[in-house]
PDB file of N, CA and C in Angstrom:
ATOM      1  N   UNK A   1      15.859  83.230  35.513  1.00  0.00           N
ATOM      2  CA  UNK A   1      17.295  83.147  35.313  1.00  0.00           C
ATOM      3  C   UNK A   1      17.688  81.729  34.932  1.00  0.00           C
ATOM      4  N   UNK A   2      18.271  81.315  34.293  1.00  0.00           N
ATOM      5  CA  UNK A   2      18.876  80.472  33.849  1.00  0.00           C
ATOM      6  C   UNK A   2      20.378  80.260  34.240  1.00  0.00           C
ATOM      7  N   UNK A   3      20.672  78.725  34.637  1.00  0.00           N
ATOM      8  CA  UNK A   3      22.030  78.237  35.398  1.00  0.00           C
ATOM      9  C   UNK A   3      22.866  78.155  33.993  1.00  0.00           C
ATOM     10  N   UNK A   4      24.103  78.939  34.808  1.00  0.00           N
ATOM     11  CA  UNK A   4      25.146  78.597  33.202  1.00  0.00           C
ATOM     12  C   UNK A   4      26.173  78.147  33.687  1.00  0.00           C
ATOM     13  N   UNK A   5      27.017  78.123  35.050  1.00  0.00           N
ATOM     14  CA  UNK A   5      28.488  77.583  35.034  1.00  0.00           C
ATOM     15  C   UNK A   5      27.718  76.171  36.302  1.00  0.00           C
ATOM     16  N   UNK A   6      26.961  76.985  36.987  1.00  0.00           N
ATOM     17  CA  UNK A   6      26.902  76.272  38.374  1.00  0.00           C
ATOM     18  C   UNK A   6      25.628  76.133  38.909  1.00  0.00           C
ATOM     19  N   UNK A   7      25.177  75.764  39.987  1.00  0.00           N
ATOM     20  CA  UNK A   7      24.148  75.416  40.409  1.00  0.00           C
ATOM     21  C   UNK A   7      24.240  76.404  41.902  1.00  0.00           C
ATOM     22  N   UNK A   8      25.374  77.322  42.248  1.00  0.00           N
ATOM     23  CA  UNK A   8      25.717  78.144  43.102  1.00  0.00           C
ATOM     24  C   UNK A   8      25.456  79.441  42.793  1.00  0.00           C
ATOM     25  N   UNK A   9      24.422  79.948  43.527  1.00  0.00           N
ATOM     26  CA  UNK A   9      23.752  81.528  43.401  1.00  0.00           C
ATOM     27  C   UNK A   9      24.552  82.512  44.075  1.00  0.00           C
ATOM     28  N   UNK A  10      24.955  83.156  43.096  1.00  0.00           N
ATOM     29  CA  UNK A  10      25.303  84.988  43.661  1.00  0.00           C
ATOM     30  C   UNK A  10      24.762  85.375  44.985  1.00  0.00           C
ATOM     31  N   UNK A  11      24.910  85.368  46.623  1.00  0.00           N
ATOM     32  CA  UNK A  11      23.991  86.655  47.436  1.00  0.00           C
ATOM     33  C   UNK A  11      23.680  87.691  47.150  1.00  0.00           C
ATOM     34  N   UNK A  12      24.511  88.550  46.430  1.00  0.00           N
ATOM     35  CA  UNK A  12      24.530  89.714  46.129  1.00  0.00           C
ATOM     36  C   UNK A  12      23.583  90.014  44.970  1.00  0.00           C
ATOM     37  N   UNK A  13      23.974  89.349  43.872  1.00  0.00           N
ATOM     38  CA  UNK A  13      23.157  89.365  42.300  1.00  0.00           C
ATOM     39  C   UNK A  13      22.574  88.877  41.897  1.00  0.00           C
ATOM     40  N   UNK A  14      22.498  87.221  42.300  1.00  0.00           N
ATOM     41  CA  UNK A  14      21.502  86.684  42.177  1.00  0.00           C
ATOM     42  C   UNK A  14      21.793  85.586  40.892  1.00  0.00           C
ATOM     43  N   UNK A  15      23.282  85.685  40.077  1.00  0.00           N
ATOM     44  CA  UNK A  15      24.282  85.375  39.049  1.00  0.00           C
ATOM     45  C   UNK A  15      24.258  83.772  39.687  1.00  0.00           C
ATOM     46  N   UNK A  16      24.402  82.981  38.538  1.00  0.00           N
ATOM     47  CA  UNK A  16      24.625  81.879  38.133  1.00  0.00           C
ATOM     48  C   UNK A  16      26.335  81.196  37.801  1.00  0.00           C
ATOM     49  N   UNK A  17      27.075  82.486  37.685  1.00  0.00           N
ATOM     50  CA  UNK A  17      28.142  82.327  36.568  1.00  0.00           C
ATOM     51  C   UNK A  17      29.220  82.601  38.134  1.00  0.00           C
ATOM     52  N   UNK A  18      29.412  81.701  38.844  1.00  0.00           N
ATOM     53  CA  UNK A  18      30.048  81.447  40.410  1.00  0.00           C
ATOM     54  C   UNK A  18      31.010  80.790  39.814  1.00  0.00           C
ATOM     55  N   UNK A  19      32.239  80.882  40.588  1.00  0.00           N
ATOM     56  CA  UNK A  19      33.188  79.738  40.333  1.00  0.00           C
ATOM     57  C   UNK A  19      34.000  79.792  41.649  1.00  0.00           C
ATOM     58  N   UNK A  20      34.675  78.433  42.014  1.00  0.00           N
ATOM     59  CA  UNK A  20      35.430  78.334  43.111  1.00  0.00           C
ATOM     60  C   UNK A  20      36.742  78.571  42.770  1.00  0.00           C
ATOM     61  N   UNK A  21      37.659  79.382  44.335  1.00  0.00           N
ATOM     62  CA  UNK A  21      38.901  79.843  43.953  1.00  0.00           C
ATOM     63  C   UNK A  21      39.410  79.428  45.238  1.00  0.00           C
ATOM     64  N   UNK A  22      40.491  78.671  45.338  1.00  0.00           N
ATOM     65  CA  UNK A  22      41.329  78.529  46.235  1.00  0.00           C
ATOM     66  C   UNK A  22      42.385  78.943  46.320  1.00  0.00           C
ATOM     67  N   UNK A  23      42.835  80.063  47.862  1.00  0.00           N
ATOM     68  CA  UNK A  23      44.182  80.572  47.634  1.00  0.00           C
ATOM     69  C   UNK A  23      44.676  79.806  48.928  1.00  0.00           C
ATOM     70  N   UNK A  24      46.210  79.971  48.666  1.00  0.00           N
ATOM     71  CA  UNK A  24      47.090  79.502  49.663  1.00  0.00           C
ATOM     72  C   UNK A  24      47.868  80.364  50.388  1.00  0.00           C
ATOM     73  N   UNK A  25      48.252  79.929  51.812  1.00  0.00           N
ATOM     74  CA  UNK A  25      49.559  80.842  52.249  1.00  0.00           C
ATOM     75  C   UNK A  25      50.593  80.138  52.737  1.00  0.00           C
ATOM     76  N   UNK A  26      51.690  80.618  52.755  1.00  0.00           N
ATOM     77  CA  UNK A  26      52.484  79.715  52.848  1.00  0.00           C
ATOM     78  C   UNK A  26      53.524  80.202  53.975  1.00  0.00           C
ATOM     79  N   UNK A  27      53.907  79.279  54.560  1.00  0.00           N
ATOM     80  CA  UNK A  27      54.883  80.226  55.863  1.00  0.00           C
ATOM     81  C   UNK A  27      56.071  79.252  55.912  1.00  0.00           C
ATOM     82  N   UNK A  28      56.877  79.997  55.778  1.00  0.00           N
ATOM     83  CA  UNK A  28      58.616  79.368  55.671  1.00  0.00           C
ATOM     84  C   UNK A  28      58.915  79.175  57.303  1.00  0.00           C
ATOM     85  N   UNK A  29      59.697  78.758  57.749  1.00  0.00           N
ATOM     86  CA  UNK A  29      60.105  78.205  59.111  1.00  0.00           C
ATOM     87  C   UNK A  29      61.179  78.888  59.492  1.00  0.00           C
ATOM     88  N   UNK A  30      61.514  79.095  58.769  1.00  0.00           N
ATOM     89  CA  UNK A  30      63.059  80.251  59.467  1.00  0.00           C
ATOM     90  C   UNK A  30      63.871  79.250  59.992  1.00  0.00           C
ATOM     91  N   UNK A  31      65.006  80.276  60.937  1.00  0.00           N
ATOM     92  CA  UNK A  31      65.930  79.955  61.176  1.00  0.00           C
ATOM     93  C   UNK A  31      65.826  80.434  62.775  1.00  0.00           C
ATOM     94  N   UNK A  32      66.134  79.803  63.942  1.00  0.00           N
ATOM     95  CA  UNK A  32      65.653  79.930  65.078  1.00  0.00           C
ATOM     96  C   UNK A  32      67.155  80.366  65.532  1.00  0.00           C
ATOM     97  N   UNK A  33      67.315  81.531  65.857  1.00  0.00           N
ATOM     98  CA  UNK A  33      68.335  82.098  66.626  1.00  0.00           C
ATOM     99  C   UNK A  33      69.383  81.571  68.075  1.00  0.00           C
ATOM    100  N   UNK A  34      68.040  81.303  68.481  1.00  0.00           N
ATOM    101  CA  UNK A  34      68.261  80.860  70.324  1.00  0.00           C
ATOM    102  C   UNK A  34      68.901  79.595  70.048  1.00  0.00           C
ATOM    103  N   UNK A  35      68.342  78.827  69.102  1.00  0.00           N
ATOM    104  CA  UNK A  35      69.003  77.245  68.806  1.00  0.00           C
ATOM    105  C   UNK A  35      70.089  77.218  68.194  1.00  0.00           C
ATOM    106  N   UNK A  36      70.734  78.687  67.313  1.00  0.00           N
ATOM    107  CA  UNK A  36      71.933  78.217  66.991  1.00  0.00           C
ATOM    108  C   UNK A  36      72.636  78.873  67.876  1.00  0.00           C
ATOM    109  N   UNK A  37      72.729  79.991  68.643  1.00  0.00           N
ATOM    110  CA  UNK A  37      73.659  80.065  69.512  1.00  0.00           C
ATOM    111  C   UNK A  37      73.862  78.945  70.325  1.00  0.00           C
ATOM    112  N   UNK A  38      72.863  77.841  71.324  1.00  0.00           N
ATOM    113  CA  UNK A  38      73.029  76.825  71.961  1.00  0.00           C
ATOM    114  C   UNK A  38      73.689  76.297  71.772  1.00  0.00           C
ATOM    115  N   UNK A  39      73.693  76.149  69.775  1.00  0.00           N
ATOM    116  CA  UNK A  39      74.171  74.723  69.344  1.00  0.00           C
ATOM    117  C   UNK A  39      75.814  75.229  69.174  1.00  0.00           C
ATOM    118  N   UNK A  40      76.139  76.369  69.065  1.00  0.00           N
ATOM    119  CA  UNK A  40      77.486  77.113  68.845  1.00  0.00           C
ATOM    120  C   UNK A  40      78.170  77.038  70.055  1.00  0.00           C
ATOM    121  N   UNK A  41      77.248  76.948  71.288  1.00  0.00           N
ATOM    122  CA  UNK A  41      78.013  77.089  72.651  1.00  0.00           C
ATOM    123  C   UNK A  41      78.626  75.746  72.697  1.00  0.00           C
ATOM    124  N   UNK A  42      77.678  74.752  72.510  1.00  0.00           N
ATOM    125  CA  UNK A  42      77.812  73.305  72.948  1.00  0.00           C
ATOM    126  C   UNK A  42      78.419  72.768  71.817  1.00  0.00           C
ATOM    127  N   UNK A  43      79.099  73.076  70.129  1.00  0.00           N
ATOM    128  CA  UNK A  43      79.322  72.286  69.633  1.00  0.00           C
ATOM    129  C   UNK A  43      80.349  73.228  68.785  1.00  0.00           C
ATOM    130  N   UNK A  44      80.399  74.491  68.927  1.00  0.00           N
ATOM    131  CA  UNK A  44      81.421  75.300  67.865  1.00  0.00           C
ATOM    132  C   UNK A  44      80.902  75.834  66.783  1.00  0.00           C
ATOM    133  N   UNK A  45      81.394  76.224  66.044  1.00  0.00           N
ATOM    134  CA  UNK A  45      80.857  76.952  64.552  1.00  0.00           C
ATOM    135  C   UNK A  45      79.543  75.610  63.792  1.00  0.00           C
ATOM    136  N   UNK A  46      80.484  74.612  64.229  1.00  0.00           N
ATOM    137  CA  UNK A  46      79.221  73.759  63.315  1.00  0.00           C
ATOM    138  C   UNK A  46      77.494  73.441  63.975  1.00  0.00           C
ATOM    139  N   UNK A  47      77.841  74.167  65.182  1.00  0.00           N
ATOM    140  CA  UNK A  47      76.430  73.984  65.858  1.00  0.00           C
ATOM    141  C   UNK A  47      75.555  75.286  65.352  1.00  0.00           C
ATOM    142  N   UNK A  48      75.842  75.893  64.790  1.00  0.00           N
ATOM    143  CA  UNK A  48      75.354  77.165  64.084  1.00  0.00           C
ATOM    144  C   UNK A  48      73.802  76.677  63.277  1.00  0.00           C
ATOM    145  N   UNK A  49      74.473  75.162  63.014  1.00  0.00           N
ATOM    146  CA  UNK A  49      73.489  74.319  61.612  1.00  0.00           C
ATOM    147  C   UNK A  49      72.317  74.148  62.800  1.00  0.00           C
ATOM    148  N   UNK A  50      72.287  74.151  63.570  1.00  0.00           N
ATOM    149  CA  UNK A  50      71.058  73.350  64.932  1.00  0.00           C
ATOM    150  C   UNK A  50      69.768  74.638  65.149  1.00  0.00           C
ATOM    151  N   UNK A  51      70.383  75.648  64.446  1.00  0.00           N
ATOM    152  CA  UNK A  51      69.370  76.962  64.251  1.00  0.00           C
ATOM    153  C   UNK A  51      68.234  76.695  63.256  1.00  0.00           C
ATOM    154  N   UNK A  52      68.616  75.677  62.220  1.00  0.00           N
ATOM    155  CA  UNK A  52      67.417  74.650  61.312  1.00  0.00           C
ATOM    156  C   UNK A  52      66.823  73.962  62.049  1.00  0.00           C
ATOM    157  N   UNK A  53      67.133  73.108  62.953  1.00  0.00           N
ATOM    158  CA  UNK A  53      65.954  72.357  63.713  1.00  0.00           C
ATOM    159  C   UNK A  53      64.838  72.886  64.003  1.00  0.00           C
ATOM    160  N   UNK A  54      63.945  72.084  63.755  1.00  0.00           N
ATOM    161  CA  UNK A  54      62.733  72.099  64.901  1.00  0.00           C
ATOM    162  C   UNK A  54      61.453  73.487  63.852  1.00  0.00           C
ATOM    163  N   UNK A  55      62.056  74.116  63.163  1.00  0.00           N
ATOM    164  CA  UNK A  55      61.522  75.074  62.463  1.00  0.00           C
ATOM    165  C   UNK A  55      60.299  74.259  61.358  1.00  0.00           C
ATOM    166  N   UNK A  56      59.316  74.421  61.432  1.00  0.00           N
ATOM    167  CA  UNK A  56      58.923  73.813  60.657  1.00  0.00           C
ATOM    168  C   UNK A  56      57.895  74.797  59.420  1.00  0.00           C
ATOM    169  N   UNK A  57      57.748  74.414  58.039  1.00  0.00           N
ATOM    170  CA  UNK A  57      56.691  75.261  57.493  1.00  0.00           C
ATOM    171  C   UNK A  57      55.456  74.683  57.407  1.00  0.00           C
ATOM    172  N   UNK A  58      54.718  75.364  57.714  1.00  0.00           N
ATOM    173  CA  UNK A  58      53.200  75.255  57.258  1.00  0.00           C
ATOM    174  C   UNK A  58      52.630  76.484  56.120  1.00  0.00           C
ATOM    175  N   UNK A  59      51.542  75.707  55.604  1.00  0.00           N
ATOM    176  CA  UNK A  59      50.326  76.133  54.858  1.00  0.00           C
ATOM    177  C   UNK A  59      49.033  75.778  55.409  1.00  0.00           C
ATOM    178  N   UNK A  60      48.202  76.973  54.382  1.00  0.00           N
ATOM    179  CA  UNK A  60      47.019  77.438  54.942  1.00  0.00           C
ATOM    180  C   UNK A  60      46.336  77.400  53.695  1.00  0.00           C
ATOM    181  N   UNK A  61      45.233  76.683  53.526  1.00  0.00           N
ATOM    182  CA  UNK A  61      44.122  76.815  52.197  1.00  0.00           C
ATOM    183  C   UNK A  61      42.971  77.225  52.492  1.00  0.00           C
ATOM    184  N   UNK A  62      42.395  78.169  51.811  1.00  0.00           N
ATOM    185  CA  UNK A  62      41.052  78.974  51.926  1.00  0.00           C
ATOM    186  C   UNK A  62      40.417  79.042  50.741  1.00  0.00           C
ATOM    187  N   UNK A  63      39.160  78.234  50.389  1.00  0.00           N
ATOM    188  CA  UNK A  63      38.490  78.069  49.555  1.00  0.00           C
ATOM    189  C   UNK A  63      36.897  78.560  49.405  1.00  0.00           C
ATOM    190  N   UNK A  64      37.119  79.341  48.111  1.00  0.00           N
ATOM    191  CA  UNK A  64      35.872  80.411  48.433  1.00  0.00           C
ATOM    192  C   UNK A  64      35.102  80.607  46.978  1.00  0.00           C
ATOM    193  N   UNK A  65      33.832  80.977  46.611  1.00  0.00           N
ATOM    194  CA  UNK A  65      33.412  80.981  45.574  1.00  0.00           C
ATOM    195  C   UNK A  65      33.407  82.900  45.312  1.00  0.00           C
ATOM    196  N   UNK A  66      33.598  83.237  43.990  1.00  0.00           N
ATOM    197  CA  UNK A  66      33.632  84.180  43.130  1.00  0.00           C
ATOM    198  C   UNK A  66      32.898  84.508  42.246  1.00  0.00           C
ATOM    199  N   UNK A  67      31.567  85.747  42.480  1.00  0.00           N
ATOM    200  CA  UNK A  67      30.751  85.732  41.116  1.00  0.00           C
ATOM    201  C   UNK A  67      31.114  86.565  40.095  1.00  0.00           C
ATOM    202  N   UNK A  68      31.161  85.812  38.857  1.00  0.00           N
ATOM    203  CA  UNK A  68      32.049  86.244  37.414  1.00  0.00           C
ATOM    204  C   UNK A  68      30.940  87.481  37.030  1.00  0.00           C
ATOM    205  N   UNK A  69      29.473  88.186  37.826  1.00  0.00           N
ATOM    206  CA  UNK A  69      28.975  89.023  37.380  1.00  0.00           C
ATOM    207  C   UNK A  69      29.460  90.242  37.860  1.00  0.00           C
ATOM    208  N   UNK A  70      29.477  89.614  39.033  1.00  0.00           N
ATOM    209  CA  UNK A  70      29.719  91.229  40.731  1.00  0.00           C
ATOM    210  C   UNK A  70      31.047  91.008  41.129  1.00  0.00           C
ATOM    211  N   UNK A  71      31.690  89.835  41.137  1.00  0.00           N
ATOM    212  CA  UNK A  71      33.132  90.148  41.719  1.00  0.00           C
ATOM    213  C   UNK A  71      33.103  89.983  43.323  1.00  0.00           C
ATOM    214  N   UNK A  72      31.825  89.417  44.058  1.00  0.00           N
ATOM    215  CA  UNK A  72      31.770  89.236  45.208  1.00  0.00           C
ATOM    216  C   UNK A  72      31.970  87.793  45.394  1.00  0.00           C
ATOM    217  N   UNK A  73      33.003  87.859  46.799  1.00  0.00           N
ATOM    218  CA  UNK A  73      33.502  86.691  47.058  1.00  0.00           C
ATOM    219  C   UNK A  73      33.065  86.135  48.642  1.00  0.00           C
ATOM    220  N   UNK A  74      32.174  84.865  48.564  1.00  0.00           N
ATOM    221  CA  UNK A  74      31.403  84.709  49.259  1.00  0.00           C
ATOM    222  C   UNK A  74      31.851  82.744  49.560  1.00  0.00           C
ATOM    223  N   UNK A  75      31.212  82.418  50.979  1.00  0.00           N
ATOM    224  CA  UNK A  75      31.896  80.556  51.081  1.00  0.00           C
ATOM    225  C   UNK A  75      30.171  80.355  50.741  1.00  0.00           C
ATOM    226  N   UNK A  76      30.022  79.238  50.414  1.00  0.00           N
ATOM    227  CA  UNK A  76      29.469  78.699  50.015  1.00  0.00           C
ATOM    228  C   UNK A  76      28.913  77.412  50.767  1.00  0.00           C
TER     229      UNK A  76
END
């Protein structure tokens, strides 16, 4: 067999033609309920905004190789 994209072997096939794929996820932070009623008790309609605090987003990256023969997706 002969290497054509990579120096990363197929498990499955035994393919040369691997490539790396990174996906992401992504998670929004919302809006925290309990914190804006608090902030509504203790401050009026404008404490409503205190339901944004503290919420934060994160992401997640997962990086994995793909063989362009078999379609099996394997880490490396």
């Amino acid at each position: 067999m002969s290497k054509k994209n990579s120096s990363v072997c197929c498990p499955k096939c035994g393919s040369y033609s691997c490539h790396p794929i990174t996906e992401t996820d992504f998670k929004d932070g919302g809006y925290g309920v309990l914190s804006g009623l608090c902030g509504y008790l203790i401050l009026g309609p404008v404490g409503l905004i205190c339901g944004l605090c503290g919420h934060k987003s994160s992401y997640k990256q997962r990086t994995f190789w793909i063989c362009g023969s078999c379609g099996k997706r394997f880490k490396w």
